[in-house]
C-alpha atoms as a PDB file:
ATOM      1  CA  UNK A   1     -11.883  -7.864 -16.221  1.00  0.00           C
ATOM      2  CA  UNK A   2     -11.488  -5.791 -18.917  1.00  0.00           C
ATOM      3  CA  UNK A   3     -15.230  -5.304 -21.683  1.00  0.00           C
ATOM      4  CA  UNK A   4     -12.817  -6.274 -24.475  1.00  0.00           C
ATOM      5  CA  UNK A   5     -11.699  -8.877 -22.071  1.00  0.00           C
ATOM      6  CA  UNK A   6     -15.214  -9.768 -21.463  1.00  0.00           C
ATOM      7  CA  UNK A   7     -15.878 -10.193 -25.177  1.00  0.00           C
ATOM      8  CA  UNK A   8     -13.377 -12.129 -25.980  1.00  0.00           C
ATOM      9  CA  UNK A   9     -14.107 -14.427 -22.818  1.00  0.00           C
ATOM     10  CA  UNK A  10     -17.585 -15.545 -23.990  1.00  0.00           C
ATOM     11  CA  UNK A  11     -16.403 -15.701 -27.804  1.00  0.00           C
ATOM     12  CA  UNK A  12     -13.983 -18.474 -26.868  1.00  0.00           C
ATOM     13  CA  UNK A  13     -16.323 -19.843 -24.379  1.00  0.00           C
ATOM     14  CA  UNK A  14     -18.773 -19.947 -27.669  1.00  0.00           C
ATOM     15  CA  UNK A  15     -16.535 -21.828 -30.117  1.00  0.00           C
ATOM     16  CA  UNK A  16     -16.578 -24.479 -28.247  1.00  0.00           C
ATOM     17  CA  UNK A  17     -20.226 -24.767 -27.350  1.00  0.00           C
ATOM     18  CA  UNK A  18     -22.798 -22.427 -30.201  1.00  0.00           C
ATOM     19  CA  UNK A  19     -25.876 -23.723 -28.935  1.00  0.00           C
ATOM     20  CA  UNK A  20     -25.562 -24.844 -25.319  1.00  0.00           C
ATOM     21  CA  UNK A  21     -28.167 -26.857 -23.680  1.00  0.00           C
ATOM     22  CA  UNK A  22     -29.189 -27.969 -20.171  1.00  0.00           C
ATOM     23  CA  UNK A  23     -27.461 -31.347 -19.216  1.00  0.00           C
ATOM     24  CA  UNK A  24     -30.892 -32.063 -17.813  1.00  0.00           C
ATOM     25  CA  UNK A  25     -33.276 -34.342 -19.483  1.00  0.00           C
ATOM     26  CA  UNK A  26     -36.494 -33.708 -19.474  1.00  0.00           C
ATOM     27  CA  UNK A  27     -39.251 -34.130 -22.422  1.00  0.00           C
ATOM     28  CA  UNK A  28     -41.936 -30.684 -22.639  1.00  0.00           C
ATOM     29  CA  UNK A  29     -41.604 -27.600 -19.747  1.00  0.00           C
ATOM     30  CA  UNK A  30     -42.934 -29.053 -17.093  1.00  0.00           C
ATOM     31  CA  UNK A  31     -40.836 -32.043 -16.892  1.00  0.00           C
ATOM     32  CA  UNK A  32     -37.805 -28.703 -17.275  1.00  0.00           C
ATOM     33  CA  UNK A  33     -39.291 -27.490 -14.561  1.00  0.00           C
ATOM     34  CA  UNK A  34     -39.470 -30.919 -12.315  1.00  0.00           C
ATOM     35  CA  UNK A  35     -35.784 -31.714 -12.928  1.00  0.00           C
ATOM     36  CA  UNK A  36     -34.368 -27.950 -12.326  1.00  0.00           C
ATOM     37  CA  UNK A  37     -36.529 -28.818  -9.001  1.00  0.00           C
ATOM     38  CA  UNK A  38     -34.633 -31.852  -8.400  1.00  0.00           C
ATOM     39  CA  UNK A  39     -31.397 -30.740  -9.235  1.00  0.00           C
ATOM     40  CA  UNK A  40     -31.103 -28.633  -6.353  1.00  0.00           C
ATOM     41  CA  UNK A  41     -28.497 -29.537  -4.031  1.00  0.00           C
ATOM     42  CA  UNK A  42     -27.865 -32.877  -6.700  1.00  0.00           C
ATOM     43  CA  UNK A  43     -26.005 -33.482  -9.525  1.00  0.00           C
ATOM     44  CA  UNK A  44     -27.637 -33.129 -12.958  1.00  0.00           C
ATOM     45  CA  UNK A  45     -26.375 -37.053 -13.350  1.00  0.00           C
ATOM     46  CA  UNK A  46     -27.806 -37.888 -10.111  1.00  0.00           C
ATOM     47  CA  UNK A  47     -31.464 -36.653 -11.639  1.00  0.00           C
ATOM     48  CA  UNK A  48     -31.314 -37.482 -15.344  1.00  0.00           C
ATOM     49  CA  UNK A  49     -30.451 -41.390 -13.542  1.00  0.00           C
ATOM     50  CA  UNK A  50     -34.081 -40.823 -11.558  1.00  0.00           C
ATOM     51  CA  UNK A  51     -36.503 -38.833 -13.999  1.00  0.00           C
ATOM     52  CA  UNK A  52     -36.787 -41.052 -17.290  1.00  0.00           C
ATOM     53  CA  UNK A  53     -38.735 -43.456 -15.180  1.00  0.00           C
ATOM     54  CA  UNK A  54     -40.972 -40.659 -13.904  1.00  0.00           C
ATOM     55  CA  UNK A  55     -41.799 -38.553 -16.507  1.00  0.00           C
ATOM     56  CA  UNK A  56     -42.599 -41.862 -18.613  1.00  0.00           C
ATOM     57  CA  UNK A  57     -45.281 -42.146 -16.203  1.00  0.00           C
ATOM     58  CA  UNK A  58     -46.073 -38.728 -15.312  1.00  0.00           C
ATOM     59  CA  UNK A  59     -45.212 -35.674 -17.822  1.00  0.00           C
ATOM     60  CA  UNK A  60     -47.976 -33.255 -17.194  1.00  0.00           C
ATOM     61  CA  UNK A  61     -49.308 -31.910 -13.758  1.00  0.00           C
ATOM     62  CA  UNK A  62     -52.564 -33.726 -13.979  1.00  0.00           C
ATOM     63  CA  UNK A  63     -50.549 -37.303 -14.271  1.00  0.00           C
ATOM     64  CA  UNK A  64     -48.431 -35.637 -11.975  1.00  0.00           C
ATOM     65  CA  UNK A  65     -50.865 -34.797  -9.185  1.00  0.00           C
ATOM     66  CA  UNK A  66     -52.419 -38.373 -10.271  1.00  0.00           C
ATOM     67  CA  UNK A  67     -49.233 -40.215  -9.098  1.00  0.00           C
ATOM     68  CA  UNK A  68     -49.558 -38.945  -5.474  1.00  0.00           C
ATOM     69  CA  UNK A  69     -46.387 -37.943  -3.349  1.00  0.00           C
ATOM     70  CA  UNK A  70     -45.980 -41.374  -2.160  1.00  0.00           C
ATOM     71  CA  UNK A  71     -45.251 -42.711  -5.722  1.00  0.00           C
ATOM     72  CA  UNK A  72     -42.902 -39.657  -6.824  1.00  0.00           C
ATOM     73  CA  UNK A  73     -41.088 -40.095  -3.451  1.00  0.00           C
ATOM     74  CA  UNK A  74     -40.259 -43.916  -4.938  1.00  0.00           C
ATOM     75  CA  UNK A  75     -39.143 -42.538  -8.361  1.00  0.00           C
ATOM     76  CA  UNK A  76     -36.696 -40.294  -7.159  1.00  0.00           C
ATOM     77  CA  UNK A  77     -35.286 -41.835  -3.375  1.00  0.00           C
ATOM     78  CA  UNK A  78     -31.679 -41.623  -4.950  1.00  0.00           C
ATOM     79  CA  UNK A  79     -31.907 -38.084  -4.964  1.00  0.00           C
ATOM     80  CA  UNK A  80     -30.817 -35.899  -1.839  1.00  0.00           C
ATOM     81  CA  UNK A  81     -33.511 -33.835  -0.381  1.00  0.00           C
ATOM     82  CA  UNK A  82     -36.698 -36.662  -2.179  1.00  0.00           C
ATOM     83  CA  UNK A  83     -38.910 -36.099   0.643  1.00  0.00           C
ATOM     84  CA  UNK A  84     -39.260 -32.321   0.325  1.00  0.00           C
ATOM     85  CA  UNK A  85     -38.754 -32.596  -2.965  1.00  0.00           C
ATOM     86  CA  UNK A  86     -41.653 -35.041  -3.765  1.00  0.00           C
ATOM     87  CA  UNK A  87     -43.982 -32.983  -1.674  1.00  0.00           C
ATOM     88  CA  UNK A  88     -43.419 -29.850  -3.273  1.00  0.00           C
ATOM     89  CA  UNK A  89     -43.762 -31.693  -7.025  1.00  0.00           C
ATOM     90  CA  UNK A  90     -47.504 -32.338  -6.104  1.00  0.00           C
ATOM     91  CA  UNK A  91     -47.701 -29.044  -4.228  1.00  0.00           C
ATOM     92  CA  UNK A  92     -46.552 -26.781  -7.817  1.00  0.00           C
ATOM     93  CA  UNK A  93     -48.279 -29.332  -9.992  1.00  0.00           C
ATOM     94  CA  UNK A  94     -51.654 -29.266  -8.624  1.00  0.00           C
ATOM     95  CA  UNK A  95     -50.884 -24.652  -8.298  1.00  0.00           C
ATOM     96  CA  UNK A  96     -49.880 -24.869 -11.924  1.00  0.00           C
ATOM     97  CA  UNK A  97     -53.697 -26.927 -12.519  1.00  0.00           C
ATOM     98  CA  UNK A  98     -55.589 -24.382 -10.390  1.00  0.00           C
ATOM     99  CA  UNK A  99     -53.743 -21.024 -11.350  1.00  0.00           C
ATOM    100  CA  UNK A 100     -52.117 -21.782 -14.883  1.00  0.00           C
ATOM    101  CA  UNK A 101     -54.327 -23.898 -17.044  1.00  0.00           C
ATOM    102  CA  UNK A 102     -51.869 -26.532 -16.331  1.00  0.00           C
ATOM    103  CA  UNK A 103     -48.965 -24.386 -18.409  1.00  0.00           C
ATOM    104  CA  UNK A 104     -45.561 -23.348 -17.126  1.00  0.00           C
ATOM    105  CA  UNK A 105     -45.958 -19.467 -16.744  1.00  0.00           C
ATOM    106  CA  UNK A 106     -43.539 -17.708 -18.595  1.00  0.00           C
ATOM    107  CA  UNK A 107     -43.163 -15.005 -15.363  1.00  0.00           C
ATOM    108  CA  UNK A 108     -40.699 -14.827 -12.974  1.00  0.00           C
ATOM    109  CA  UNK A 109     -42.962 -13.753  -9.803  1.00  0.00           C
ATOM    110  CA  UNK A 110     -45.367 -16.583 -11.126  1.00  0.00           C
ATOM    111  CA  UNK A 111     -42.826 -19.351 -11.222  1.00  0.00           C
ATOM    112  CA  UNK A 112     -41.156 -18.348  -7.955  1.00  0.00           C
ATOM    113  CA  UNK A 113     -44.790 -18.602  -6.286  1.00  0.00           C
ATOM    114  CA  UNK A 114     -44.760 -22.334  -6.657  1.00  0.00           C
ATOM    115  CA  UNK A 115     -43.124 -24.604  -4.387  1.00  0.00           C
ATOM    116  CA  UNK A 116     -39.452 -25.664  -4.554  1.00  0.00           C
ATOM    117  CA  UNK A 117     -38.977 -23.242  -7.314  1.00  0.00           C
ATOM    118  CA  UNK A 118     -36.459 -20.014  -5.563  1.00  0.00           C
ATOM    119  CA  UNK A 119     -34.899 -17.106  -8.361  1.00  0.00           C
ATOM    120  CA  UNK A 120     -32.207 -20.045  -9.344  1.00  0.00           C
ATOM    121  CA  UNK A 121     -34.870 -22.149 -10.821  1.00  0.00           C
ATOM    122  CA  UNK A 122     -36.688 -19.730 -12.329  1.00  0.00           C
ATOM    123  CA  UNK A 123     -33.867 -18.655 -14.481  1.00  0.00           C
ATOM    124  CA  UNK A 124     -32.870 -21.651 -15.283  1.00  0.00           C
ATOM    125  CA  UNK A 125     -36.499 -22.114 -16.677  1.00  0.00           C
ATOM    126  CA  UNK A 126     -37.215 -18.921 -18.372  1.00  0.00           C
ATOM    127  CA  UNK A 127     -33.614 -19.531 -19.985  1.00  0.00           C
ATOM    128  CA  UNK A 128     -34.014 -23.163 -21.079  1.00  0.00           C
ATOM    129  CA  UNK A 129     -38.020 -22.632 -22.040  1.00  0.00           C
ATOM    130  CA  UNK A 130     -38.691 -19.836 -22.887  1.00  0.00           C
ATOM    131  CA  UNK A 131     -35.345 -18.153 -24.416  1.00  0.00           C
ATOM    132  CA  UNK A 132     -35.246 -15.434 -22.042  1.00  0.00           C
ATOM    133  CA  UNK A 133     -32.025 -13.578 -21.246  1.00  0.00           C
ATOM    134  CA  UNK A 134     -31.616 -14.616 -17.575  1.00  0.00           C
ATOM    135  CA  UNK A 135     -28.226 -15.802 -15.641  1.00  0.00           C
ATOM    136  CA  UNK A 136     -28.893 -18.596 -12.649  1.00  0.00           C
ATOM    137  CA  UNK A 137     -26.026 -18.062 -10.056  1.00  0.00           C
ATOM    138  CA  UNK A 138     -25.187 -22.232  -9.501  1.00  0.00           C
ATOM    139  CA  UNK A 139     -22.328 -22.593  -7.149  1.00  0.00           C
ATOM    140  CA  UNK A 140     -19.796 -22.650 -10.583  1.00  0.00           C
ATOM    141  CA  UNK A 141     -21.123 -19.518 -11.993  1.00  0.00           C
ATOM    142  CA  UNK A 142     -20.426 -17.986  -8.949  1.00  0.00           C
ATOM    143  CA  UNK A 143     -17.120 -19.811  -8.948  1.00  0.00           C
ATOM    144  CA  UNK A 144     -15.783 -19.019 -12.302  1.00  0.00           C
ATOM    145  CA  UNK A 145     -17.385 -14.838 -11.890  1.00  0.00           C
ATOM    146  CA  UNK A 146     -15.275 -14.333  -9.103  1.00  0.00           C
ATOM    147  CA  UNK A 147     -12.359 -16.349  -9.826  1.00  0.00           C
ATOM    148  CA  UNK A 148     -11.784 -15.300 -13.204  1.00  0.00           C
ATOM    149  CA  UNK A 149     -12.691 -11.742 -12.319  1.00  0.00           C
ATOM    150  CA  UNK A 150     -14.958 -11.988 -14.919  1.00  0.00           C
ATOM    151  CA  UNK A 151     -18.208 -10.603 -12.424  1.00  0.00           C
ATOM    152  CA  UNK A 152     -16.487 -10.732  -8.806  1.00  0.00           C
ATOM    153  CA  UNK A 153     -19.627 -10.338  -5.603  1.00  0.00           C
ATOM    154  CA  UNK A 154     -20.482 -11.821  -2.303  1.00  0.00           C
ATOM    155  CA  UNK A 155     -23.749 -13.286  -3.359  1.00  0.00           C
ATOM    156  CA  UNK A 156     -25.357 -14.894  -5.826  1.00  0.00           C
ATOM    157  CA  UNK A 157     -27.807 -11.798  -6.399  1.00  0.00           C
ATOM    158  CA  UNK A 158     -24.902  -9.706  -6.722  1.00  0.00           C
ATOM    159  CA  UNK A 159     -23.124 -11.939  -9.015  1.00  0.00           C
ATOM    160  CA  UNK A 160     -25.936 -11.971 -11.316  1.00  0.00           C
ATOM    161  CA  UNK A 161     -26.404  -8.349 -11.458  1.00  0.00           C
ATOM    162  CA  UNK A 162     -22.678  -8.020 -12.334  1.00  0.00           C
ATOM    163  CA  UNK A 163     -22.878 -10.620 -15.076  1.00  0.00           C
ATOM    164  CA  UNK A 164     -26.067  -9.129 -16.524  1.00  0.00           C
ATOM    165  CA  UNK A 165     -24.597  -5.768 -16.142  1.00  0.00           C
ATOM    166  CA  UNK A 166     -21.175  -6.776 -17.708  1.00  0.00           C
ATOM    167  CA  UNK A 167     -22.169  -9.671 -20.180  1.00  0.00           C
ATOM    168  CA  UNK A 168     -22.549  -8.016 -24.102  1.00  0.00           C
ATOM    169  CA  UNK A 169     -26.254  -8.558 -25.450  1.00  0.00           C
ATOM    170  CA  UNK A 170     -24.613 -10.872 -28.514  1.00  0.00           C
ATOM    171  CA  UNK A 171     -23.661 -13.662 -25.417  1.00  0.00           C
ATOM    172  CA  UNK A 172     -26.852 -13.147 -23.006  1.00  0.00           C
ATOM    173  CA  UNK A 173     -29.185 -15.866 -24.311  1.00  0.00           C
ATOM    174  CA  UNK A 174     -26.205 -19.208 -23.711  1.00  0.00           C
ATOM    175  CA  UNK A 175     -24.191 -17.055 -20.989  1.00  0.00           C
ATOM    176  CA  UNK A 176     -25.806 -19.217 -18.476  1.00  0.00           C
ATOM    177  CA  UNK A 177     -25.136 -22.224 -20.401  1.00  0.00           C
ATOM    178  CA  UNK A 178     -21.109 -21.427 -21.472  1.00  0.00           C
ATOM    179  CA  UNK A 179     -20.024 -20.459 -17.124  1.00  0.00           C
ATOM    180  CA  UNK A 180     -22.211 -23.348 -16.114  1.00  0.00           C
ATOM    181  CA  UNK A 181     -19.944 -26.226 -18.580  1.00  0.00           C
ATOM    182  CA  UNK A 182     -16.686 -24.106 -18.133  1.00  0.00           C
ATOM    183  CA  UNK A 183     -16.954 -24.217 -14.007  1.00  0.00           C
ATOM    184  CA  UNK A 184     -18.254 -28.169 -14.593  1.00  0.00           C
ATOM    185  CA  UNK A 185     -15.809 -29.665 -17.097  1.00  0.00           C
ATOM    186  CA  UNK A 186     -12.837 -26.459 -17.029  1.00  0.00           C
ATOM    187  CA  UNK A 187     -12.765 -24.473 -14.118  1.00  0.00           C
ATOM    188  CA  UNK A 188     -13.197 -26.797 -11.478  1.00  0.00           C
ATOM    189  CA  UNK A 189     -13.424 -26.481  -7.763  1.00  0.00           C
ATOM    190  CA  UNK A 190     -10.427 -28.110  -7.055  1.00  0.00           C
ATOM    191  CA  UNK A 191      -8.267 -28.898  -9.330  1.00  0.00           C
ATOM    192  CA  UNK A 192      -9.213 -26.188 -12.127  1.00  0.00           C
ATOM    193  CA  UNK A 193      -7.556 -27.134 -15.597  1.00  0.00           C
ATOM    194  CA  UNK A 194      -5.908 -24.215 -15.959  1.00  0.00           C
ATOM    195  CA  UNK A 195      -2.909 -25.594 -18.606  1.00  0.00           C
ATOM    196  CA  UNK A 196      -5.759 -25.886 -21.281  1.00  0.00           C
ATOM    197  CA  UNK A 197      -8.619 -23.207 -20.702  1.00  0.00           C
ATOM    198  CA  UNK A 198      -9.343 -21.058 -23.294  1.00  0.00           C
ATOM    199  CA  UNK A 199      -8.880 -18.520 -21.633  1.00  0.00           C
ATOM    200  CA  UNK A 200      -6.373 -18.555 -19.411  1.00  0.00           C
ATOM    201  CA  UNK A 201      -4.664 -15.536 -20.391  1.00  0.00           C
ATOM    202  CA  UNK A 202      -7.348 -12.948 -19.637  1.00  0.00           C
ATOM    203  CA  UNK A 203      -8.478 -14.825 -16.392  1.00  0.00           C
ATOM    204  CA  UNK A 204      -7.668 -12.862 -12.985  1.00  0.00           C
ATOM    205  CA  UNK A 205      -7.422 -16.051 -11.323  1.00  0.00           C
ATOM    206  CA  UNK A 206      -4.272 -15.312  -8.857  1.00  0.00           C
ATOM    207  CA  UNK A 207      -3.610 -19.061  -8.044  1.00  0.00           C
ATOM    208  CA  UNK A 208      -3.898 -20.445 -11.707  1.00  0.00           C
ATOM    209  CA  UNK A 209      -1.536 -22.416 -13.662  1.00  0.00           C
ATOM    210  CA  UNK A 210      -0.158 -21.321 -17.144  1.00  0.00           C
ATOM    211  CA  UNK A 211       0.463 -23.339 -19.912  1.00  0.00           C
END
């Protein structure tokens, strides 16, 4: 894809959405940080369904730690993965008491040191948080990069360098945000809605649909 191409991509993208969010809910940084956990390999319905119930009982990682692995397990059973997920809530909550004052670090190498939490998360954190500049390669980032031509690569490391590389600085703080909702709601895995995207036109995508 073309940089003017580029441009105009995330402009359109931005009409739609100024101020994108996170679809998770959560209520201070850790609880971010809990339900980016959970979300992995889940939908963000699937945990916003589960957490409400937990973080009304547990929204810091002393109440965390507290509720014991047992009780977190019971919170969030409908999610996939709530064993190993559970465990490694009490694992980075008690790491984030001993090492962090009990604060969310705002550093990558620090965040990916706790348990559960991989370069995806940490993005997704830093981003949300802390308004850092940072692209997490989900499975429809990655989607919409290569399809659209828009950041094409092999990996999701590669992806992200491409989009970092290729997205202007104006669209780096909600570029996350705008591929995310566009590969959710627009550019879907299998039936993308080609007819009425945005921005169809520019799009590389050899298989799509016109309007």
């Amino acid at each position: 894809m073309k940089k003017a191409d580029i441009d105009t991509f995330y402009a359109r993208l931005a009409q739609g959405s100024p101020e994108p969010r996170t679809e998770l809910e959560y209520v201070n940084t850790f609880t971010l940080l809990v339900a980016v956990v959970l979300s992995a390999q889940a939908t963000d319905v699937g945990v916003n369904k589960a957490t409400p119930a937990l973080f009304a009982k547990a929204s810091t990682p002393a109440e965390m730690a507290a509720l014991g692995e047992s009780k977190v397990r019971r919170y969030i059973k409908t999610i996939g993965l709530y064993n190993t997920k559970a465990k490694n809530i009490i694992a980075l909550s008690r790491l984030l008491i001993e090492r962090h004052d009990s604060q969310v670090p705002r550093d990558r190498a620090a965040l990916e040191s706790l348990p559960g939490v991989g370069r995806k998360t940490a993005n997704v954190v830093l981003n949300e948080a802390f308004g850092e500049e940072t692209i997490a390669v989900d499975t429809h980032i990655f989607r919409v990069s290569n399809r659209t031509g828009l950041a094409p690569g092999k990996t999701p490391l590669e992806v992200e360098k491409g989009l970092m590389a290729r997205t202007p600085p104006k669209w780096k703080r909600h570029a996350h945000h705008w591929l995310i909702l566009h590969g959710r709601y627009q550019c879907r895995a299998r039936k993308p809605l080609c007819e009425t995207c945005v921005v169809n036109d520019i799009c590389r995508f050899k298989g799509k649909a016109t309007a």
